[in-house]
C-alpha atoms as a PDB file:
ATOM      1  CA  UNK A   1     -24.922 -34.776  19.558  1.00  0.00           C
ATOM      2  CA  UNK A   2     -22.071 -32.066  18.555  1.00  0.00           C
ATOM      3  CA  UNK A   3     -20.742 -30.584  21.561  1.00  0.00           C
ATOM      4  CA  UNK A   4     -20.507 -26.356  21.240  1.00  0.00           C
ATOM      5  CA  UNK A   5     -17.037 -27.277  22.475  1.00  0.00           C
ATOM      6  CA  UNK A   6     -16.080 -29.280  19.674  1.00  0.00           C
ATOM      7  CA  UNK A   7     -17.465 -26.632  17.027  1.00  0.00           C
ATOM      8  CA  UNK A   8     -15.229 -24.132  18.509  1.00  0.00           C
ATOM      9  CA  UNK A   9     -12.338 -26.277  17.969  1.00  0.00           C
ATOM     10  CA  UNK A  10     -12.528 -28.138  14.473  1.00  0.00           C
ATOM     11  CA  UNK A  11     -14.382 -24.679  12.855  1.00  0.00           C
ATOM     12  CA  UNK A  12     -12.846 -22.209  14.546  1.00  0.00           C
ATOM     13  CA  UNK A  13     -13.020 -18.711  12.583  1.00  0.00           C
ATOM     14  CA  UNK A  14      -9.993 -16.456  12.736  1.00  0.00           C
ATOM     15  CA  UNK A  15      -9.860 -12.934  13.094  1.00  0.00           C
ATOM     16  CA  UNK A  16      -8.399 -10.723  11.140  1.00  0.00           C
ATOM     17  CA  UNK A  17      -4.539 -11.822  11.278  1.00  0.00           C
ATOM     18  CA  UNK A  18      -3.581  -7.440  11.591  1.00  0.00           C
ATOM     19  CA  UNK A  19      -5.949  -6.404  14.121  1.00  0.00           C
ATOM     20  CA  UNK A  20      -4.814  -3.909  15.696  1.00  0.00           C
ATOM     21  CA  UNK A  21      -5.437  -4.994  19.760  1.00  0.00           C
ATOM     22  CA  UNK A  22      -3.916  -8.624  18.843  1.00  0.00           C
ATOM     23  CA  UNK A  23      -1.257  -7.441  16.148  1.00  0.00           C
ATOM     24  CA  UNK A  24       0.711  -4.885  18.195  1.00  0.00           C
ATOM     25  CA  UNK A  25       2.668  -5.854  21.027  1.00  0.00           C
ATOM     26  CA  UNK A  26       5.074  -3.471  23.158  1.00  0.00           C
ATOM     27  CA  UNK A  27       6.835  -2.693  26.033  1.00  0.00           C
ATOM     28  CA  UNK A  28       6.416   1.136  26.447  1.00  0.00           C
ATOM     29  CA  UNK A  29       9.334   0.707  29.734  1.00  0.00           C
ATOM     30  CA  UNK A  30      12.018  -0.571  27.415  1.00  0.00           C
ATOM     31  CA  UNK A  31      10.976   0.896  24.341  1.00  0.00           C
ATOM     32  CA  UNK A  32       9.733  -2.470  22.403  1.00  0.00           C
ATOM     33  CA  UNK A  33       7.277  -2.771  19.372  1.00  0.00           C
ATOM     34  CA  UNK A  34       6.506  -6.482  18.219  1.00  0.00           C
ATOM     35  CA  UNK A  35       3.541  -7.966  16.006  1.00  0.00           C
ATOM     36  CA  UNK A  36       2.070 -11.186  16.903  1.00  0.00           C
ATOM     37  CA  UNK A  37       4.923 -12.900  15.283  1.00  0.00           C
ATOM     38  CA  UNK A  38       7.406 -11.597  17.357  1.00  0.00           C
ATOM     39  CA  UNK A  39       9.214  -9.472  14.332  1.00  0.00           C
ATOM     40  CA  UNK A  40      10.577  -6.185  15.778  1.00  0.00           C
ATOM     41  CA  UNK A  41       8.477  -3.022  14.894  1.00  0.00           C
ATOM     42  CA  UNK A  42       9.703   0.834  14.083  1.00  0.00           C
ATOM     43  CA  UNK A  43       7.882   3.627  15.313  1.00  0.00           C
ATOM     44  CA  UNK A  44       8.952   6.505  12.878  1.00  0.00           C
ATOM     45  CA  UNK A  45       7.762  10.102  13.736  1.00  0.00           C
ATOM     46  CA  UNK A  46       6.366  12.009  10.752  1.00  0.00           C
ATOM     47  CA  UNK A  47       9.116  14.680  11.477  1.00  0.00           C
ATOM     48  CA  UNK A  48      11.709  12.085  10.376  1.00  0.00           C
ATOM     49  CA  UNK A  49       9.589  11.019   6.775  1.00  0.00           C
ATOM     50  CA  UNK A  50       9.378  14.780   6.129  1.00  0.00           C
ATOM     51  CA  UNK A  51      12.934  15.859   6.630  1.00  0.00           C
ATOM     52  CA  UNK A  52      14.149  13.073   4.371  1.00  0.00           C
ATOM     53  CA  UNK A  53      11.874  14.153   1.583  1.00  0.00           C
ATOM     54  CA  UNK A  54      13.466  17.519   1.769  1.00  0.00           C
ATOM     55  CA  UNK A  55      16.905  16.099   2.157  1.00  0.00           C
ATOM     56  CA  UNK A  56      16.499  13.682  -0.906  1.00  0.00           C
ATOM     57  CA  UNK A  57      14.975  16.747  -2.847  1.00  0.00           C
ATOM     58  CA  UNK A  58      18.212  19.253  -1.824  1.00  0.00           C
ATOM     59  CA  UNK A  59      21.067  16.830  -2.472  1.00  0.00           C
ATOM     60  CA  UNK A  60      19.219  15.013  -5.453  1.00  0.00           C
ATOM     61  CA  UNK A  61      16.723  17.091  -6.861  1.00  0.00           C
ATOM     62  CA  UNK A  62      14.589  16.205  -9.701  1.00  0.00           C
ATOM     63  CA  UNK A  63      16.121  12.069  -9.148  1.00  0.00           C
ATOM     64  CA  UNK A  64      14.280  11.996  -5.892  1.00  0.00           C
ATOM     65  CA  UNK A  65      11.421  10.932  -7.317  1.00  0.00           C
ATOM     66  CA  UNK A  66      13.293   7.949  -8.750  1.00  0.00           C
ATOM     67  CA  UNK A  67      15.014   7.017  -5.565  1.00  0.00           C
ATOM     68  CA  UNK A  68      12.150   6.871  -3.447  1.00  0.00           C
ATOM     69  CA  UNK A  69       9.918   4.996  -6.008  1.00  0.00           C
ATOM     70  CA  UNK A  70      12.755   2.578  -5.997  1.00  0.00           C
ATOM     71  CA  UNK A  71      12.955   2.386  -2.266  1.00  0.00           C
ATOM     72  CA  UNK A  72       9.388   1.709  -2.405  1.00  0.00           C
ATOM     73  CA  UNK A  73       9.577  -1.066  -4.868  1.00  0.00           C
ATOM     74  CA  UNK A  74      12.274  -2.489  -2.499  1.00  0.00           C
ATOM     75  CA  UNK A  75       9.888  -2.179   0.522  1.00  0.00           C
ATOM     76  CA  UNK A  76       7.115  -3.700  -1.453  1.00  0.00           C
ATOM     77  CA  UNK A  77       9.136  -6.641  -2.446  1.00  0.00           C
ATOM     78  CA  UNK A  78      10.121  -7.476   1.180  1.00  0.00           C
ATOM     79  CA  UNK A  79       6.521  -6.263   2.402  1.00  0.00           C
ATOM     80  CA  UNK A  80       4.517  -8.676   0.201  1.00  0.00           C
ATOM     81  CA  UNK A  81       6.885 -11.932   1.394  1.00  0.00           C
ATOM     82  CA  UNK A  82       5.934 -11.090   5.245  1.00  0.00           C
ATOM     83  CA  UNK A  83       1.926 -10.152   4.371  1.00  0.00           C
ATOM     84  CA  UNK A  84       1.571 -13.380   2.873  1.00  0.00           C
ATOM     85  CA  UNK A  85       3.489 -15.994   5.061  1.00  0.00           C
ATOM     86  CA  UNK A  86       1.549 -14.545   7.985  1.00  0.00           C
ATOM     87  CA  UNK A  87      -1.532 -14.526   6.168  1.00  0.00           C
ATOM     88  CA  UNK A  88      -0.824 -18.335   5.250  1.00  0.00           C
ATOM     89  CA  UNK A  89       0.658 -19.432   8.737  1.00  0.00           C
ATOM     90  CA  UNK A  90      -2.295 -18.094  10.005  1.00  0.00           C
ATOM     91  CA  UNK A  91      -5.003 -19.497   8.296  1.00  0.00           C
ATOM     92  CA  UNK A  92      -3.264 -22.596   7.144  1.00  0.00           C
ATOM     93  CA  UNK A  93      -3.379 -22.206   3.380  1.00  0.00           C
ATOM     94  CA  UNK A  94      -2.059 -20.960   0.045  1.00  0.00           C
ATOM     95  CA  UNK A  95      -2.699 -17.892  -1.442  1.00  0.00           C
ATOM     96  CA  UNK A  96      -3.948 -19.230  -4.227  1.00  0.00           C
ATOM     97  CA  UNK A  97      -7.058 -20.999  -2.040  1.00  0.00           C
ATOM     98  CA  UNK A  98      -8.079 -17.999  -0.240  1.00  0.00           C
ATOM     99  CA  UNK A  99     -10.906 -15.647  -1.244  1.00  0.00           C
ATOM    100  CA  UNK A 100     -10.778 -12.537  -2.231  1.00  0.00           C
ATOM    101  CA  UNK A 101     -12.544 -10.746   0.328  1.00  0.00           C
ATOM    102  CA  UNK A 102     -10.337 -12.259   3.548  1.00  0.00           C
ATOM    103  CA  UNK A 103      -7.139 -10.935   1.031  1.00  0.00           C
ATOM    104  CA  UNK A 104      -8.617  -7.700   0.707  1.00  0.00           C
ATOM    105  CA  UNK A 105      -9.720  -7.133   3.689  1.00  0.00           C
ATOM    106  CA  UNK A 106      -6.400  -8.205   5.568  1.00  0.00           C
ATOM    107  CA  UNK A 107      -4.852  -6.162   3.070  1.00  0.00           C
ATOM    108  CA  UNK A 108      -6.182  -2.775   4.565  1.00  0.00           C
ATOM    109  CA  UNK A 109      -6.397  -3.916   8.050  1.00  0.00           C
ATOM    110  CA  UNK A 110      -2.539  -4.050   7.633  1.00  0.00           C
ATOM    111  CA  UNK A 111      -2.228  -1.219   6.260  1.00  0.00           C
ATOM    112  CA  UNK A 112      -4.195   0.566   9.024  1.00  0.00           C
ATOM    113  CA  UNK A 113      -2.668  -0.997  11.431  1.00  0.00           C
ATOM    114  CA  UNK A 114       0.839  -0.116  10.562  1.00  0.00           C
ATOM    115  CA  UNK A 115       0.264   3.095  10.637  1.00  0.00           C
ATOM    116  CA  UNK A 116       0.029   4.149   6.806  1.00  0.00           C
ATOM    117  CA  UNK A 117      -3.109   5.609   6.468  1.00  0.00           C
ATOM    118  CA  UNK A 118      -6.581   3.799   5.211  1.00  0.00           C
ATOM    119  CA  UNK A 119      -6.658   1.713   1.743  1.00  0.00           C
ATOM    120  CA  UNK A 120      -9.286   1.123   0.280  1.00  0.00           C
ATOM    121  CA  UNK A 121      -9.533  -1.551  -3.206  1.00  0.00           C
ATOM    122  CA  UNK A 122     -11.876  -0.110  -5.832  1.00  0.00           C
ATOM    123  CA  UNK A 123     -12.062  -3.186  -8.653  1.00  0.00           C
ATOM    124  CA  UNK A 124     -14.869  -1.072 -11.240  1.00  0.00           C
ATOM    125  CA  UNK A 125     -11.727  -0.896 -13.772  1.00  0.00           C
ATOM    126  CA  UNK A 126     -10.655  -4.301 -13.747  1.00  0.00           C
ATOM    127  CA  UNK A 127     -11.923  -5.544 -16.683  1.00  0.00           C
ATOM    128  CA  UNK A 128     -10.613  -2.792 -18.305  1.00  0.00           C
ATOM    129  CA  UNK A 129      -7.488  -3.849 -16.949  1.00  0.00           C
ATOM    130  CA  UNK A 130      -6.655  -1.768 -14.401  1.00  0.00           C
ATOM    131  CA  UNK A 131      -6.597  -2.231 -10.679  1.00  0.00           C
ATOM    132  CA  UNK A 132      -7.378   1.358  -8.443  1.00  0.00           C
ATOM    133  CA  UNK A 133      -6.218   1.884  -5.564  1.00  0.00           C
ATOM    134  CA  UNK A 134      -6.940   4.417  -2.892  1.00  0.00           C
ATOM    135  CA  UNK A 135      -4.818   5.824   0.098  1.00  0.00           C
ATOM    136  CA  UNK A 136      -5.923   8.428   2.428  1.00  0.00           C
ATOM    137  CA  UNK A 137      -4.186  10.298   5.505  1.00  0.00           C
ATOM    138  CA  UNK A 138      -0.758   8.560   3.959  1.00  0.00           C
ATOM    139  CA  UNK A 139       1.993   9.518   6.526  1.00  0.00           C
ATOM    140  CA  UNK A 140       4.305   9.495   2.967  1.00  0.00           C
ATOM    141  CA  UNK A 141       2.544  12.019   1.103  1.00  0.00           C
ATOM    142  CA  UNK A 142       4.616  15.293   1.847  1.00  0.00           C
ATOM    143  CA  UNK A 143       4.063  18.718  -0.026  1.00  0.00           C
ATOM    144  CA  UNK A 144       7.140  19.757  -1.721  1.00  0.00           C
ATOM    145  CA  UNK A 145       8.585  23.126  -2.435  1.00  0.00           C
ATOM    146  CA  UNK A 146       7.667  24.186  -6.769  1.00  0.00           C
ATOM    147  CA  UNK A 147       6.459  20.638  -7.120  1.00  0.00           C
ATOM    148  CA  UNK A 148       2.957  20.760  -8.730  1.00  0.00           C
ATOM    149  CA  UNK A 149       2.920  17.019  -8.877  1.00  0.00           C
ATOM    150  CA  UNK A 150       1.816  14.365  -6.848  1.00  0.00           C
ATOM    151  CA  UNK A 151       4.482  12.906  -4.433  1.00  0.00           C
ATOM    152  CA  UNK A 152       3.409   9.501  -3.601  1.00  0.00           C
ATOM    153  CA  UNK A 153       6.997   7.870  -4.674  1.00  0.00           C
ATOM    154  CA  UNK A 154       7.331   5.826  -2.271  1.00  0.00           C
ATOM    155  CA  UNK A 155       3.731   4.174  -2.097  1.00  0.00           C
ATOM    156  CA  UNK A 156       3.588   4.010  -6.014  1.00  0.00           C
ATOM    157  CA  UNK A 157       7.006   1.860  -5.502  1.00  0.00           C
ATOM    158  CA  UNK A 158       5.440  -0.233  -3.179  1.00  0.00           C
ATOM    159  CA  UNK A 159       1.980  -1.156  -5.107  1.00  0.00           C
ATOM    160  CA  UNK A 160       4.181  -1.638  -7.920  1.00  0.00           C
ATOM    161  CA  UNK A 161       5.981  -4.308  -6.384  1.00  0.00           C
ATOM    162  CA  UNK A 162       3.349  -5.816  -4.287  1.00  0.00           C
ATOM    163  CA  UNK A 163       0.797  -6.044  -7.092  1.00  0.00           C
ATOM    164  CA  UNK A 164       3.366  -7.264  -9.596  1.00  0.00           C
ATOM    165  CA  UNK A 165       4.887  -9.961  -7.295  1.00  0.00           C
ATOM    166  CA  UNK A 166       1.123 -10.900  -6.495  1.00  0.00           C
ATOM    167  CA  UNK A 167       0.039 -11.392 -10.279  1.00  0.00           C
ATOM    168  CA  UNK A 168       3.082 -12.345 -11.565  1.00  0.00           C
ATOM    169  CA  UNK A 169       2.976  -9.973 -14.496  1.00  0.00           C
ATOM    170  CA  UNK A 170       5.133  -6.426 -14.604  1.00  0.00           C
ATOM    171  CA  UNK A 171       3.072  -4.002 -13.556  1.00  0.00           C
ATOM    172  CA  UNK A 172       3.460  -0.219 -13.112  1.00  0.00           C
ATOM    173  CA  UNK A 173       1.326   2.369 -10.314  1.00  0.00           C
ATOM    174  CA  UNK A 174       1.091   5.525 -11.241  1.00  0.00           C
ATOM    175  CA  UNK A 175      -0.426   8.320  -9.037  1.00  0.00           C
ATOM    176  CA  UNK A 176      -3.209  10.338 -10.380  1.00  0.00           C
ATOM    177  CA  UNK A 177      -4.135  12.624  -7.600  1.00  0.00           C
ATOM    178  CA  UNK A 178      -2.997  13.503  -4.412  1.00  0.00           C
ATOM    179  CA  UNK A 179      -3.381  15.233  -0.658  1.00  0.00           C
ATOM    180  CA  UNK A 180      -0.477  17.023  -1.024  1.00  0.00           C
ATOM    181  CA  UNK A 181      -2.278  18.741  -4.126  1.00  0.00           C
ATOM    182  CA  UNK A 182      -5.831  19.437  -2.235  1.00  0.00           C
ATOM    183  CA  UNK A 183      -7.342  15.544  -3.602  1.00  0.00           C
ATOM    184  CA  UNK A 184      -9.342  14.090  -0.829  1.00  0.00           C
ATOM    185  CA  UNK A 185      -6.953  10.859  -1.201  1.00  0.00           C
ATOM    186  CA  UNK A 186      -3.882   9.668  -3.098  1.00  0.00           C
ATOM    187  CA  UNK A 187      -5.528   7.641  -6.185  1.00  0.00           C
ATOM    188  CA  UNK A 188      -3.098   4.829  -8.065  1.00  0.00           C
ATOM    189  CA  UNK A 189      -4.284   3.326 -11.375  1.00  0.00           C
ATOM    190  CA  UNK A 190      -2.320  -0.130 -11.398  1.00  0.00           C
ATOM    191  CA  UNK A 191      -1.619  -1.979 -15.085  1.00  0.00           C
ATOM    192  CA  UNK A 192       0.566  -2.539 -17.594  1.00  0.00           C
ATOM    193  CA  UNK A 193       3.804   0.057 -17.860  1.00  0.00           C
ATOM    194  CA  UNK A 194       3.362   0.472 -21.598  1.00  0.00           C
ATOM    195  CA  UNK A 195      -0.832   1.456 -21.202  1.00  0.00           C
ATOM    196  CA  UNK A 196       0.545   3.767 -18.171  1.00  0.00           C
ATOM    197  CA  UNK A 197       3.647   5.584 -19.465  1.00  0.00           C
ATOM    198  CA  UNK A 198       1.369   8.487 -20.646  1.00  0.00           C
ATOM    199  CA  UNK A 199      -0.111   9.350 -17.216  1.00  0.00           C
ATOM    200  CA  UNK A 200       3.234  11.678 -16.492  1.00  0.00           C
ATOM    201  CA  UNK A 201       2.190  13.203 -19.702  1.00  0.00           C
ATOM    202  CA  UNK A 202      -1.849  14.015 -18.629  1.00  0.00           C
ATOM    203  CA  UNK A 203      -0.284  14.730 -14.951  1.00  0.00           C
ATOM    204  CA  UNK A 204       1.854  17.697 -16.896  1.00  0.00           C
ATOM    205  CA  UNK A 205      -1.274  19.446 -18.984  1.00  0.00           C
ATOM    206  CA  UNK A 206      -2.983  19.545 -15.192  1.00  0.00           C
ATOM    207  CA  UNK A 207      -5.501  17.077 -16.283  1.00  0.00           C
ATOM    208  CA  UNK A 208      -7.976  15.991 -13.192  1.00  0.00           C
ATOM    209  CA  UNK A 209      -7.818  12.539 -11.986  1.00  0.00           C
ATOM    210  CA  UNK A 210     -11.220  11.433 -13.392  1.00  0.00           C
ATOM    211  CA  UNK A 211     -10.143  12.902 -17.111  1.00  0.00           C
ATOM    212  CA  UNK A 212      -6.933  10.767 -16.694  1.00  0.00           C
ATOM    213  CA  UNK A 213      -8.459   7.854 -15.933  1.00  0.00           C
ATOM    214  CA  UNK A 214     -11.190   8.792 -19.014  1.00  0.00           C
ATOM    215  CA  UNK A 215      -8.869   8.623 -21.484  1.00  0.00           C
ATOM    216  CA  UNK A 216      -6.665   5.896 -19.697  1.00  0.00           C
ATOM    217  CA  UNK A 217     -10.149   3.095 -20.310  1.00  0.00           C
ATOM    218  CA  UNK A 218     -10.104   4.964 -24.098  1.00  0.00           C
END
């Protein structure tokens, strides 16, 4: 007979790898934030993201757009090497054998869990081919002064890179609605750059995110 014992040992069934009572670590008397890993964590207050936006929009203007969609790419780069090592250390294999549905679902619980907001997947579009992508309560979205477009830079550098690196095709994400503009949540439409170039285009004539993505699938 199988003991209970030895079905908790050889089929044991992880949790999530990013929940949030196992992930974060810290010692509020010195000041320390680890994950489970024992990599060093940031706590950045939302005072500090918002000032920079305004900084990068003074001394750069119009180019700060570019410069935090780069940083972004940058971050994403760096940020899909760690997700997927742990992700692999901790259930013990590839990517490439793992379902969808633990990916996805690690996916936002890391997301969460750092502190970015919710994400949430929506794959209706993909045979289409286009990948959406939701954010809401994003700590990065940040109203700015005369701009009448949306200003998720930094997390459209970030899915660019992540989702690109992931698929190994060039991808592009381009924002098609926002908080900062009164949307419910940031929406990213995730494809190829040359089927997305014309989104800044649609974004200009004030076009609503469901037209956009309307005559995106046309």
């Amino acid at each position: 007979m199988i003991s209970v014992a030895d079905l908790v040992k050889e089929n044991r069934i992880p949790a999530n790898f990013f929940d949030y009572t196992a992930y974060i670590k810290g010692d509020l008397e010195i000041g320390l934030l680890e994950n489970r890993r024992g990599d060093r964590l940031l706590a950045i207050p939302d005072t500090l993201i918002s000032s920079l936006y305004t900084g990068l929009t003074k001394e750069t203007g119009q180019a700060s757009r570019l410069v935090l969609f780069n940083c972004g790419k940058w971050w994403g780069k760096n940020f899909y090497t760690r997700f997927t090592e742990s992700l692999e250390e901790y259930y013990s294999q590839s990517l490439s054998e793992m379902d969808m549905i633990t990916f996805i679902q690690s996916l936002k619980e890391c997301w969460k869990t750092h502190g970015w907001g919710r994400l949430e997947f929506d794959p209706q579009y993909q045979a289409q081919g286009f990948i959406s992508i939701k954010t809401y309560n994003s700590p990065y979205i940040h109203k700015i002064a005369g701009n009448n477009q949306p200003t998720g830079y930094l997390e459209s550098g970030i899915l660019t890179s992540f989702f690109t690196r992931l698929t190994g095709r060039e991808l592009l994400a381009a924002q098609i609605s926002c908080e900062s503009l009164g949307a419910s949540c940031n929406t990213y439409v995730i494809g190829l750059p040359e089927r997305l170039q014309i989104v800044e285009s649609f974004l200009n004539e004030g076009l609503s995110s469901d037209v956009i993505m309307q005559r995106l699938l046309k």
